[in-house]
Protein backbone atom coordinates (compact mmCIF):
# COMPACT_ATOMS: atom_id res chain seq x y z
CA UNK A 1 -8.80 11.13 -10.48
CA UNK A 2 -6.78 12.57 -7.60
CA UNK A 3 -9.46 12.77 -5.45
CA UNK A 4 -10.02 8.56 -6.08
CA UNK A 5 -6.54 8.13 -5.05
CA UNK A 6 -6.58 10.22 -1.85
CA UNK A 7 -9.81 8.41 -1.49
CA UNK A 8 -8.22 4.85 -1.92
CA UNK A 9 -4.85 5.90 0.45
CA UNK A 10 -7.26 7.04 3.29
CA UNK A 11 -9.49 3.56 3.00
CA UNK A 12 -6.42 1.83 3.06
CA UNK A 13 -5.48 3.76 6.51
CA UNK A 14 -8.24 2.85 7.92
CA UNK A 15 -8.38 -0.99 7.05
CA UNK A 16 -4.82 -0.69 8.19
CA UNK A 17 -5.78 0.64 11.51
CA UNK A 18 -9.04 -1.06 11.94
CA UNK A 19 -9.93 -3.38 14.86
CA UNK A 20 -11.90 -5.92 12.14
CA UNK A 21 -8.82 -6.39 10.14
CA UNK A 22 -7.67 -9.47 9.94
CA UNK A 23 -3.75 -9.63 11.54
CA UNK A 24 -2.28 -10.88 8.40
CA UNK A 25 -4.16 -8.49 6.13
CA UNK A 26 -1.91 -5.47 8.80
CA UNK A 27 1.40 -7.53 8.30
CA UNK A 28 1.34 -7.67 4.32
CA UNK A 29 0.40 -3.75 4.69
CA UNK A 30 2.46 -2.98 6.74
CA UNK A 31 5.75 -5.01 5.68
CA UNK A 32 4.78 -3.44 1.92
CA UNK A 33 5.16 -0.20 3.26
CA UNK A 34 8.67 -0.76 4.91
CA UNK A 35 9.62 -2.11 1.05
CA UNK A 36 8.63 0.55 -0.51
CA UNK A 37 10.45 3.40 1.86
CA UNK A 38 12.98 1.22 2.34
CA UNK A 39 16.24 1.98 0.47
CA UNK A 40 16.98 -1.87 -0.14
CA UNK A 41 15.11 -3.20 -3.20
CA UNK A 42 14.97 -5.66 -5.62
CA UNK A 43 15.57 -2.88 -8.11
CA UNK A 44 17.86 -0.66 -7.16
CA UNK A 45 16.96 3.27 -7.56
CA UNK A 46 19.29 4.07 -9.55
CA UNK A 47 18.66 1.95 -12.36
CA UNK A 48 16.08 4.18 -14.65
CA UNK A 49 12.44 4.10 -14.48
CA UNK A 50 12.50 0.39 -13.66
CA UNK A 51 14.03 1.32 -9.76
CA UNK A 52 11.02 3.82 -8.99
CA UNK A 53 8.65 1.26 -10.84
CA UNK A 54 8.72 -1.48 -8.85
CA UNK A 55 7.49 0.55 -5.05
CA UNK A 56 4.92 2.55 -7.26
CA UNK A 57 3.98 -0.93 -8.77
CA UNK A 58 3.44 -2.89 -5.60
CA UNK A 59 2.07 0.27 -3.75
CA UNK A 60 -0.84 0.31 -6.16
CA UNK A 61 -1.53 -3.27 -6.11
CA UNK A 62 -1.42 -3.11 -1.94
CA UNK A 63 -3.69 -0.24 -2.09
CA UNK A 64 -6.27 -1.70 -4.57
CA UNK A 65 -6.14 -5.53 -2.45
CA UNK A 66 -6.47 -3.68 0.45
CA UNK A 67 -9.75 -1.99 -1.36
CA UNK A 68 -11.32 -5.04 -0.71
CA UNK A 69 -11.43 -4.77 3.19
CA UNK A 70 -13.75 -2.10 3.17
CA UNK A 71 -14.47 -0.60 6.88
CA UNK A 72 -18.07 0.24 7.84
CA UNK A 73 -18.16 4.28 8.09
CA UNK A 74 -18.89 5.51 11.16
């Protein structure tokens, strides 16, 4: 299970940094990224469980969409 996740992070990397990406697929990656270190959120941190939900929540669901723009190994 951990190794699928380190698995999907890295393929994510690498659509991320990929010359075949398409620019907007890079801007909603990268502009999720900056939401979910960010310390301004919809949901504050400090409210319980539902303030660390929400950047776990839309980190998954950028990872698995970005599943989809799978990069030819080399």
């Amino acid at each position: 299970m951990i190794n699928r996740v380190v698995e999907m992070i890295r393929n994510t990397g690498a659509v991320f940094f990929s010359k075949e990406t398409p620019l907007y697929v890079k801007i909603i990656l990268g502009s999720g990224l900056l939401y979910v270190i960010s310390p301004y959120d919809l949901i504050p941190e400090w409210v319980p469980v539902v303030g660390i939900l929400d950047d776990v929540a839309l980190a998954a669901l950028l990872i698995t969409w970005a599943q989809r723009f799978n990069t030819p190994e080399d």
